[in-house]
C-alpha atoms as a PDB file:
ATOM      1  CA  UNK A   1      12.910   9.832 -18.494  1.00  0.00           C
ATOM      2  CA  UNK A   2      11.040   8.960 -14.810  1.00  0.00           C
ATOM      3  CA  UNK A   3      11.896  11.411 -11.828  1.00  0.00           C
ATOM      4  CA  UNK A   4      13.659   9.337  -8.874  1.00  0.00           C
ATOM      5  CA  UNK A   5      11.917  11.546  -6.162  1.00  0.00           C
ATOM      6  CA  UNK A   6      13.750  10.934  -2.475  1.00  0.00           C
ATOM      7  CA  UNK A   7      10.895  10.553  -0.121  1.00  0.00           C
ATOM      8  CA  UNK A   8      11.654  13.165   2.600  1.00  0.00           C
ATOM      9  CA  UNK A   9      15.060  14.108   1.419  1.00  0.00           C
ATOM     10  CA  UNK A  10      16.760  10.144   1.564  1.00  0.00           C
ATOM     11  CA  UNK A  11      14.641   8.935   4.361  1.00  0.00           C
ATOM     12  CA  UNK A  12      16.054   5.796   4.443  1.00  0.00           C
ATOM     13  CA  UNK A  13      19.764   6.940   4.720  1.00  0.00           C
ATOM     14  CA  UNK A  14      19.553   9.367   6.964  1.00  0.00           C
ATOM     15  CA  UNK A  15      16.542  10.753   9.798  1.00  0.00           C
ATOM     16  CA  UNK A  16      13.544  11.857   7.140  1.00  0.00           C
ATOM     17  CA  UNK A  17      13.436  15.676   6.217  1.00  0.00           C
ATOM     18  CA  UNK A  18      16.630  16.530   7.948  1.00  0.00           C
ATOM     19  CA  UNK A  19      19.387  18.714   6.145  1.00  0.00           C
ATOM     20  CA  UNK A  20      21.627  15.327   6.257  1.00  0.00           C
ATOM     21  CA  UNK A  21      18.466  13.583   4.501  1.00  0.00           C
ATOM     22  CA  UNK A  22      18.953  16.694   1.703  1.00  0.00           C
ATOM     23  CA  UNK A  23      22.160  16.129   1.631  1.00  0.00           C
ATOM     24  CA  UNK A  24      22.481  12.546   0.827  1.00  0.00           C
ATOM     25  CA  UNK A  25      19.715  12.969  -1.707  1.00  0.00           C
ATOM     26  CA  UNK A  26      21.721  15.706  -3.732  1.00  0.00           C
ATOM     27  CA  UNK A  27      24.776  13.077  -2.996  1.00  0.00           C
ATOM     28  CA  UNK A  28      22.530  10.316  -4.609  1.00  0.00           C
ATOM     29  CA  UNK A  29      21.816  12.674  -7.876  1.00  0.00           C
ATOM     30  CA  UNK A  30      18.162  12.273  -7.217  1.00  0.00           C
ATOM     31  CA  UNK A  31      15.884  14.397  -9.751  1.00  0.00           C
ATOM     32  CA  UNK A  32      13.650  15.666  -6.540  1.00  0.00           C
ATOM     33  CA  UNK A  33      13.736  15.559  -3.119  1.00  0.00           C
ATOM     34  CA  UNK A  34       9.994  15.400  -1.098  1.00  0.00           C
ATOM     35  CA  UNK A  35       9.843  17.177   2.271  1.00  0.00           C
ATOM     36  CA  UNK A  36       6.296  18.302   4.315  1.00  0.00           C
ATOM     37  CA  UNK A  37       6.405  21.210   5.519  1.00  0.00           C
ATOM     38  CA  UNK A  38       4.069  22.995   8.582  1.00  0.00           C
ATOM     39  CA  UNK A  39       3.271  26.570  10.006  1.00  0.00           C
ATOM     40  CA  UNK A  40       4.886  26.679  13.495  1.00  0.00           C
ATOM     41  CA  UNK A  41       2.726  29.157  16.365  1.00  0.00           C
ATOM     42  CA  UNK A  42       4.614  32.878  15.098  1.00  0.00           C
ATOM     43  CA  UNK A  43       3.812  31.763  11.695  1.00  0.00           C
ATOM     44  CA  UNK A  44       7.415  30.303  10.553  1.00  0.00           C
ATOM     45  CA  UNK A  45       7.405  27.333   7.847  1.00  0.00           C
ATOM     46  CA  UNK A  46      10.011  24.633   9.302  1.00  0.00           C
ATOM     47  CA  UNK A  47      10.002  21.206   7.713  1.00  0.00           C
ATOM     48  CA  UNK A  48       8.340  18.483   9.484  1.00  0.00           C
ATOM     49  CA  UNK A  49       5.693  15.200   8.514  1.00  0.00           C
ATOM     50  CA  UNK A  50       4.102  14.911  12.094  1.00  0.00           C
ATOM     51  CA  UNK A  51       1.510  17.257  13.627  1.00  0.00           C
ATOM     52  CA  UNK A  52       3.324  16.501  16.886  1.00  0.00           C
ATOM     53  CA  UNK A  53       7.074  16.099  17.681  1.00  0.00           C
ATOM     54  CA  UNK A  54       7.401  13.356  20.048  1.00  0.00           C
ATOM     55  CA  UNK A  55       7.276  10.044  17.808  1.00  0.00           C
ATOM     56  CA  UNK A  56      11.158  11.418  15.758  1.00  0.00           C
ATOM     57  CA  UNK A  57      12.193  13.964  18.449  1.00  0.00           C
ATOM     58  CA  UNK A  58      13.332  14.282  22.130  1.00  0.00           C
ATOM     59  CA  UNK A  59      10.274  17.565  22.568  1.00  0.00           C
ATOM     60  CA  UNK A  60       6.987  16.982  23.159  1.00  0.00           C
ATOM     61  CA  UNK A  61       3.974  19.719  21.595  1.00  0.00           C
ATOM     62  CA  UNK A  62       2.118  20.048  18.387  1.00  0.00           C
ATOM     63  CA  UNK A  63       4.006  21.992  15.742  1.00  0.00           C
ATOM     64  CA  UNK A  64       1.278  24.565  15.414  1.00  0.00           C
ATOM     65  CA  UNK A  65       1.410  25.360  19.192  1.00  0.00           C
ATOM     66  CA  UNK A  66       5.259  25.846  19.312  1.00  0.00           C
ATOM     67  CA  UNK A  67       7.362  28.548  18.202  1.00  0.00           C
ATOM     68  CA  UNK A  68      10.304  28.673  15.710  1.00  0.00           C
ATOM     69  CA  UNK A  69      12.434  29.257  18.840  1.00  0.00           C
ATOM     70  CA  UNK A  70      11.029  26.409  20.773  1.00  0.00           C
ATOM     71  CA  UNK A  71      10.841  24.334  17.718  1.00  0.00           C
ATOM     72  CA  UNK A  72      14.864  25.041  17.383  1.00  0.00           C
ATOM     73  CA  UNK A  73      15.353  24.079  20.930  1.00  0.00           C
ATOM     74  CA  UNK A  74      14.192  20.688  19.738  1.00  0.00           C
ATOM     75  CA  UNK A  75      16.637  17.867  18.671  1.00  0.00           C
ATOM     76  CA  UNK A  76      15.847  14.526  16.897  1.00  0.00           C
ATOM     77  CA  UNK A  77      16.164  11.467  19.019  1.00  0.00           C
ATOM     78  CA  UNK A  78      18.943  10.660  16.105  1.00  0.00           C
ATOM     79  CA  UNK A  79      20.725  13.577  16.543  1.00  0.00           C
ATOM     80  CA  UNK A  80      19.682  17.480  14.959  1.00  0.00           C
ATOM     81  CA  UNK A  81      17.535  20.058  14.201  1.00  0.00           C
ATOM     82  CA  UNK A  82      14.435  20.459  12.402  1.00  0.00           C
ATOM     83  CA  UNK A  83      15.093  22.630   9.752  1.00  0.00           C
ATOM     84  CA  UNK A  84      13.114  25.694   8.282  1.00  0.00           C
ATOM     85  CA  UNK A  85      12.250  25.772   4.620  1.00  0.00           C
ATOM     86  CA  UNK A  86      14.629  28.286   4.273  1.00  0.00           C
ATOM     87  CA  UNK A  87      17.339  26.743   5.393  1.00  0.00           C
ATOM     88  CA  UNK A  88      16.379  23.702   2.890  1.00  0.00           C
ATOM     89  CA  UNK A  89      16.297  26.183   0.148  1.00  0.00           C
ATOM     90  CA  UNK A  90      19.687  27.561   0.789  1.00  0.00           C
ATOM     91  CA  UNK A  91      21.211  23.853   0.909  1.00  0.00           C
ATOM     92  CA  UNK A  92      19.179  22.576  -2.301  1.00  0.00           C
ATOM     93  CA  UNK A  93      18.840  25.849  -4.668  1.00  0.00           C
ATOM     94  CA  UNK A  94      20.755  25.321  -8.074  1.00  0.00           C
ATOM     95  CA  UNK A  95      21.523  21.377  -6.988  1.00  0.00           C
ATOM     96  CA  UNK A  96      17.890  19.590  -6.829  1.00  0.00           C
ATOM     97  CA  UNK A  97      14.229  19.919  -7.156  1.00  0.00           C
ATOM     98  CA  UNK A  98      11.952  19.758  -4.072  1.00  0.00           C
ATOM     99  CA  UNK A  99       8.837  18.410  -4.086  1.00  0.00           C
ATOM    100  CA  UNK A 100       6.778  20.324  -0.839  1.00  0.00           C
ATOM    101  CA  UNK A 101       3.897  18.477   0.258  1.00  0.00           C
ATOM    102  CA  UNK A 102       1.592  21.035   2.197  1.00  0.00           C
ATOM    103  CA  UNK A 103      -0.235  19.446   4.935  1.00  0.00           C
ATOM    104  CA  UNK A 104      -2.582  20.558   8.271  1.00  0.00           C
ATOM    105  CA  UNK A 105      -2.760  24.654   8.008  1.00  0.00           C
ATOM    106  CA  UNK A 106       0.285  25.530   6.402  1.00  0.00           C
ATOM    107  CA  UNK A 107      -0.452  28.642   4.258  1.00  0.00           C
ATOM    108  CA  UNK A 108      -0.442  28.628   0.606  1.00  0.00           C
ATOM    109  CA  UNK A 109       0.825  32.520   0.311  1.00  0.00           C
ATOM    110  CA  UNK A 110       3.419  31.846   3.244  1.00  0.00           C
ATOM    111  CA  UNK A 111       5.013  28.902   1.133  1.00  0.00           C
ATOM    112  CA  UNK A 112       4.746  30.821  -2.041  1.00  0.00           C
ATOM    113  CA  UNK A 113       6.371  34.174  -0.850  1.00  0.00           C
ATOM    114  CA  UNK A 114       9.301  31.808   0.153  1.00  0.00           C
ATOM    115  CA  UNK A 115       9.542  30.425  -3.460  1.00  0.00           C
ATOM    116  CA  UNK A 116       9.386  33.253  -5.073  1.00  0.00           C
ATOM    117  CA  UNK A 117      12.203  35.279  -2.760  1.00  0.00           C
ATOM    118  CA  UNK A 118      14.574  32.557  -3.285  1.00  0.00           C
ATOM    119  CA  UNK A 119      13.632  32.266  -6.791  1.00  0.00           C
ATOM    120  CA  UNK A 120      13.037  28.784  -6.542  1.00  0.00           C
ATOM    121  CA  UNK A 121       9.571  28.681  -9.011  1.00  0.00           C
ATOM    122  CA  UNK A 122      11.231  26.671 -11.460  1.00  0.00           C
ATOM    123  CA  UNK A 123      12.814  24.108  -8.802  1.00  0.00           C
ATOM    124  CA  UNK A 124       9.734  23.491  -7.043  1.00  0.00           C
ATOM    125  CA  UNK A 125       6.428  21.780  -7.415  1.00  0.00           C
ATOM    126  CA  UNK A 126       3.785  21.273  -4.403  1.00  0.00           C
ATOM    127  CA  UNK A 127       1.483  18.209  -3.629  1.00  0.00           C
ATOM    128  CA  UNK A 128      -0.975  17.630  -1.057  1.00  0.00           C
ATOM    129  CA  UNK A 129      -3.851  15.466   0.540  1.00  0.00           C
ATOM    130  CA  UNK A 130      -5.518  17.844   0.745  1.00  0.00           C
ATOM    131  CA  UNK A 131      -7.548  19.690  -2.499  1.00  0.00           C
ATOM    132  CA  UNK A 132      -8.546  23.167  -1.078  1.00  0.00           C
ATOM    133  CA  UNK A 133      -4.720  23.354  -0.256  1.00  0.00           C
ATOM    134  CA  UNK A 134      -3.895  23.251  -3.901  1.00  0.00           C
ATOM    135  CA  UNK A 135      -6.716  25.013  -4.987  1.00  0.00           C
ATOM    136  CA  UNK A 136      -5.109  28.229  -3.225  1.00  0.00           C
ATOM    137  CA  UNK A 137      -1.774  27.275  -4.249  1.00  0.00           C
ATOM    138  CA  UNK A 138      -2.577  27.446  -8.174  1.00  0.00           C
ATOM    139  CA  UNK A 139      -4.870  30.323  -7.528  1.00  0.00           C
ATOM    140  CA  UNK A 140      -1.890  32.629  -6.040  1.00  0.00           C
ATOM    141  CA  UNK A 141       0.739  31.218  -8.365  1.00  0.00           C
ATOM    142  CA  UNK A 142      -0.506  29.582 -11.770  1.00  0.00           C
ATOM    143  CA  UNK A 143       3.131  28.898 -12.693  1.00  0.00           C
ATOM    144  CA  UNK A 144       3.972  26.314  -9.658  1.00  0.00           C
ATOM    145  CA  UNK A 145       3.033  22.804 -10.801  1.00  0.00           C
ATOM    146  CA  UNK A 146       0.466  20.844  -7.910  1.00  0.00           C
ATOM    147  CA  UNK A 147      -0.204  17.337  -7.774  1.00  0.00           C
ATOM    148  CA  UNK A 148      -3.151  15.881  -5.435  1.00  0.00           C
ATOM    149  CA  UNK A 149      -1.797  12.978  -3.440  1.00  0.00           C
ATOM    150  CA  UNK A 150      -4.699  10.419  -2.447  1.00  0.00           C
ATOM    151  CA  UNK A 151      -4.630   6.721  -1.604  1.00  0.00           C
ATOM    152  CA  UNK A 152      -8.145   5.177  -2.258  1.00  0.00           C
ATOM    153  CA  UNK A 153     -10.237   4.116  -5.062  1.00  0.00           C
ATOM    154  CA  UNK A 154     -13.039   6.771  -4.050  1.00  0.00           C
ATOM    155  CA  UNK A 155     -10.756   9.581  -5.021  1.00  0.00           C
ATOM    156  CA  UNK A 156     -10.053   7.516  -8.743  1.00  0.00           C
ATOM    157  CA  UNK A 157     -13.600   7.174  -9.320  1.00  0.00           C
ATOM    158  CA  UNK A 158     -13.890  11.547  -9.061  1.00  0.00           C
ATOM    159  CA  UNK A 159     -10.651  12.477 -10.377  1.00  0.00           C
ATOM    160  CA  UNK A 160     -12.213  13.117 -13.749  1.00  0.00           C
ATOM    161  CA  UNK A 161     -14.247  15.588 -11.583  1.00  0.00           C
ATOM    162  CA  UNK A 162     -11.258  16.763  -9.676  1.00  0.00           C
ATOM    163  CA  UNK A 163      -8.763  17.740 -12.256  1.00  0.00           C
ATOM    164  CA  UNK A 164     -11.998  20.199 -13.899  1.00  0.00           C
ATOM    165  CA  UNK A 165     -12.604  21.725 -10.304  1.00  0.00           C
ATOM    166  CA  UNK A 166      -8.338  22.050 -10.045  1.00  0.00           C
ATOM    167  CA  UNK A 167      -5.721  22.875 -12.672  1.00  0.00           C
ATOM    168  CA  UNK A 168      -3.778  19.608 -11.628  1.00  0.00           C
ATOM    169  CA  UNK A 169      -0.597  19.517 -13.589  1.00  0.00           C
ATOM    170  CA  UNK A 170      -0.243  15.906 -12.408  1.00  0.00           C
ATOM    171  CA  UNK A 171      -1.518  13.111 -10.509  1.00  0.00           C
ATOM    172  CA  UNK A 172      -0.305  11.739  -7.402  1.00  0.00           C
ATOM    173  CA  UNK A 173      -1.801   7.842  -6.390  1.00  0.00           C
ATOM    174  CA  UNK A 174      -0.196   5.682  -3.853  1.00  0.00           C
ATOM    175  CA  UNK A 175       1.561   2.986  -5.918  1.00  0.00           C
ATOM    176  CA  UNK A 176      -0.706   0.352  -5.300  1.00  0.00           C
ATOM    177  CA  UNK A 177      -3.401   2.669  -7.140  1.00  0.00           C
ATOM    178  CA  UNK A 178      -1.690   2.633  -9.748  1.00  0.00           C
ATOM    179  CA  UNK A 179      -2.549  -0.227 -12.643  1.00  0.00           C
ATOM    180  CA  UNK A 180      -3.403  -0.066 -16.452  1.00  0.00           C
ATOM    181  CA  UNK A 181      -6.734   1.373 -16.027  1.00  0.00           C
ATOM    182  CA  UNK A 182      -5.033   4.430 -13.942  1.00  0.00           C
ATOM    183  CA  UNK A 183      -2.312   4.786 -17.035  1.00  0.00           C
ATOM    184  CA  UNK A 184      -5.264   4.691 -19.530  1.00  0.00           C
ATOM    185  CA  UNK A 185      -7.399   7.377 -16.826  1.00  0.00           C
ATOM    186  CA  UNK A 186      -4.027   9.941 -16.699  1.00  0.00           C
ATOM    187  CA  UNK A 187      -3.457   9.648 -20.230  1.00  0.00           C
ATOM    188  CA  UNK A 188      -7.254  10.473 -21.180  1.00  0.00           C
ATOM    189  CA  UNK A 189      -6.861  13.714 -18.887  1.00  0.00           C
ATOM    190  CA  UNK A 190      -3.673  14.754 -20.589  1.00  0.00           C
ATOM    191  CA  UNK A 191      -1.820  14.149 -16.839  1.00  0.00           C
ATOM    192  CA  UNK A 192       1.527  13.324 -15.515  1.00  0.00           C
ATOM    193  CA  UNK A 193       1.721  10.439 -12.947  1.00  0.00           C
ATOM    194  CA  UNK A 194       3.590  10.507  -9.692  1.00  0.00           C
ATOM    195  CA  UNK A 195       3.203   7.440  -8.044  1.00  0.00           C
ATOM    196  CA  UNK A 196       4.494   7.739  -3.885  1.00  0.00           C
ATOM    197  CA  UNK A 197       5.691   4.827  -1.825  1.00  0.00           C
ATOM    198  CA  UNK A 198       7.373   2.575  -4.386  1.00  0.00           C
ATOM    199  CA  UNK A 199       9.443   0.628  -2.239  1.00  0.00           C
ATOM    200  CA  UNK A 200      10.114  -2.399  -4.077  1.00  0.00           C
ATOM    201  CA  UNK A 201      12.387  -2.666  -7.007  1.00  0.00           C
ATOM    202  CA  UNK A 202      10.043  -5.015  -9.033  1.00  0.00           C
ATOM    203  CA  UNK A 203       7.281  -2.680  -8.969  1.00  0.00           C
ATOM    204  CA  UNK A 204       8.949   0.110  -9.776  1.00  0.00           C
ATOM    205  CA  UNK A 205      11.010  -1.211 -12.629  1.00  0.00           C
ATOM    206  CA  UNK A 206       7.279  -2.358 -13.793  1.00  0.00           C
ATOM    207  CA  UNK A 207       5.845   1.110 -13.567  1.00  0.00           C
ATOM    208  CA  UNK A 208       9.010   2.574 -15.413  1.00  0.00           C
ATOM    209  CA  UNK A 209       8.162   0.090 -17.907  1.00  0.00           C
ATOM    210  CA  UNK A 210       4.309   1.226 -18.192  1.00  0.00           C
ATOM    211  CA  UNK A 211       5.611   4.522 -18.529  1.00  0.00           C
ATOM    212  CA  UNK A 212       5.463   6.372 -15.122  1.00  0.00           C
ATOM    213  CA  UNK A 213       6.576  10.211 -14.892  1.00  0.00           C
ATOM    214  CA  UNK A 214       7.955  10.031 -11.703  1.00  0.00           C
ATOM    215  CA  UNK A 215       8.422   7.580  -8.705  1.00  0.00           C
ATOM    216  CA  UNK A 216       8.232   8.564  -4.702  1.00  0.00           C
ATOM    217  CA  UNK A 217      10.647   6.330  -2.760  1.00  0.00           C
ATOM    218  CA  UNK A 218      12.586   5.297   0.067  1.00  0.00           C
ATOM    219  CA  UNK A 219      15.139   3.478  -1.663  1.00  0.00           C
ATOM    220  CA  UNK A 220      16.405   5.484  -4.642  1.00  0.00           C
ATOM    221  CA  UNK A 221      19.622   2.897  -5.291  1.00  0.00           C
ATOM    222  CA  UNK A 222      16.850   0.427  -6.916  1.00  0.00           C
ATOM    223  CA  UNK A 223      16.343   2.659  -9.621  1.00  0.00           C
ATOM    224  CA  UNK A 224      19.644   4.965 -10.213  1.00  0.00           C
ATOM    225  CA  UNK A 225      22.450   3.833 -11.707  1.00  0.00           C
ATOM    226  CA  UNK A 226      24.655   5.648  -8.841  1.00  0.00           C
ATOM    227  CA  UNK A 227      24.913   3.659  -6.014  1.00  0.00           C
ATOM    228  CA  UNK A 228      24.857   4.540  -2.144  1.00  0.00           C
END
């Protein structure tokens, strides 16, 4: 059966990678939930997608140059806080998966001492842009699962190449990547396919139909049978 994976939390129900976005995605029965998640200045994970805070918040700063304290003092323009990965642990352990994308310098041992005090190994799997990232990841924890996200041709052309240089338990194309040839590419390589972005009900009832693992979206109500 496909994954229905809630693009940060249930981004389009409530403000992305919030605890209400969490929320709403364990309301929604979704099989995962995505979230990004950064290293704040005294070396704190707290989940965010931007480098910077001013685009979603009412703060101004990079994430990196801010502390967990000032980061706290720091409400969305829609209302709340950004949230640390522990506190999205304690809401989502034992009632959905989390997919954690790592992005800019987050650490790979930080993330995993997290997963492993909540016990959390078997509820978690980690993607990123970003292959060095992952690299790490596997190398301090074989048993998490990693998926490279990428969203150009140049990166299909070398993935042959990539998955011998990574342990890659699956693959993770933008949706528009992902055709026949791709299915026929993943399949050859013995890998799972995650495709992110699948906004459109069409194309994601096609890719279910092609035989897709899992499916990124903003609007998980196209493709579960429980309805917001």
């Amino acid at each position: 059966m496909v994954k229905i994976v809630g693009h940060r939390g249930s981004g389009h129900h409530a403000t992305q990678n919030t605890l209400t976005s969490f929320k709403k995605a364990i309301e929604l029965g979704l099989d995962r939930a995505e979230l990004d998640v950064q290293c704040t200045k005294d070396k704190k994970i707290i989940v965010f997608h931007d480098l910077e805070v001013s685009k979603l918040t009412t703060g101004t700063g990079f994430i990196n140059e801010l502390t967990s304290l000032e980061i706290k003092k720091i409400r969305y323009k829609t209302g709340g806080e950004i949230p640390t990965l522990q506190e999205v642990f304690d809401l989502c352990k034992h009632k959905i998966d989390l997919q954690i994308e790592l992005k800019g310098e987050c650490p790979p041992k930080m993330v995993n001492e997290l997963i492993l005090a909540n016990e959390m190994e078997n509820q978690v799997v980690i993607t990123s842009f970003q292959a060095d990232l992952l690299q790490k990841m596997k190398k301090i924890n074989p048993n998490l699962k990693v998926g490279l996200l990428f969203n150009d041709q140049k990166t299909v052309n070398k993935i042959e190449k990539l998955t011998k240089e990574i342990p890659l338990d699956f693959l993770a194309p933008f949706v528009e990547l992902v055709d026949e040839n791709f299915f026929n590419i993943s399949r050859n390589l013995q890998k799972k396919v995650y495709a992110y972005r699948v906004n459109d009900k069409k194309t994601g009832e096609k890719l279910i139909s092609m035989g897709i693992d899992a499916i990124g979206t903003d609007f998980p109500e196209f493709f579960m049978k429980k309805q917001v």
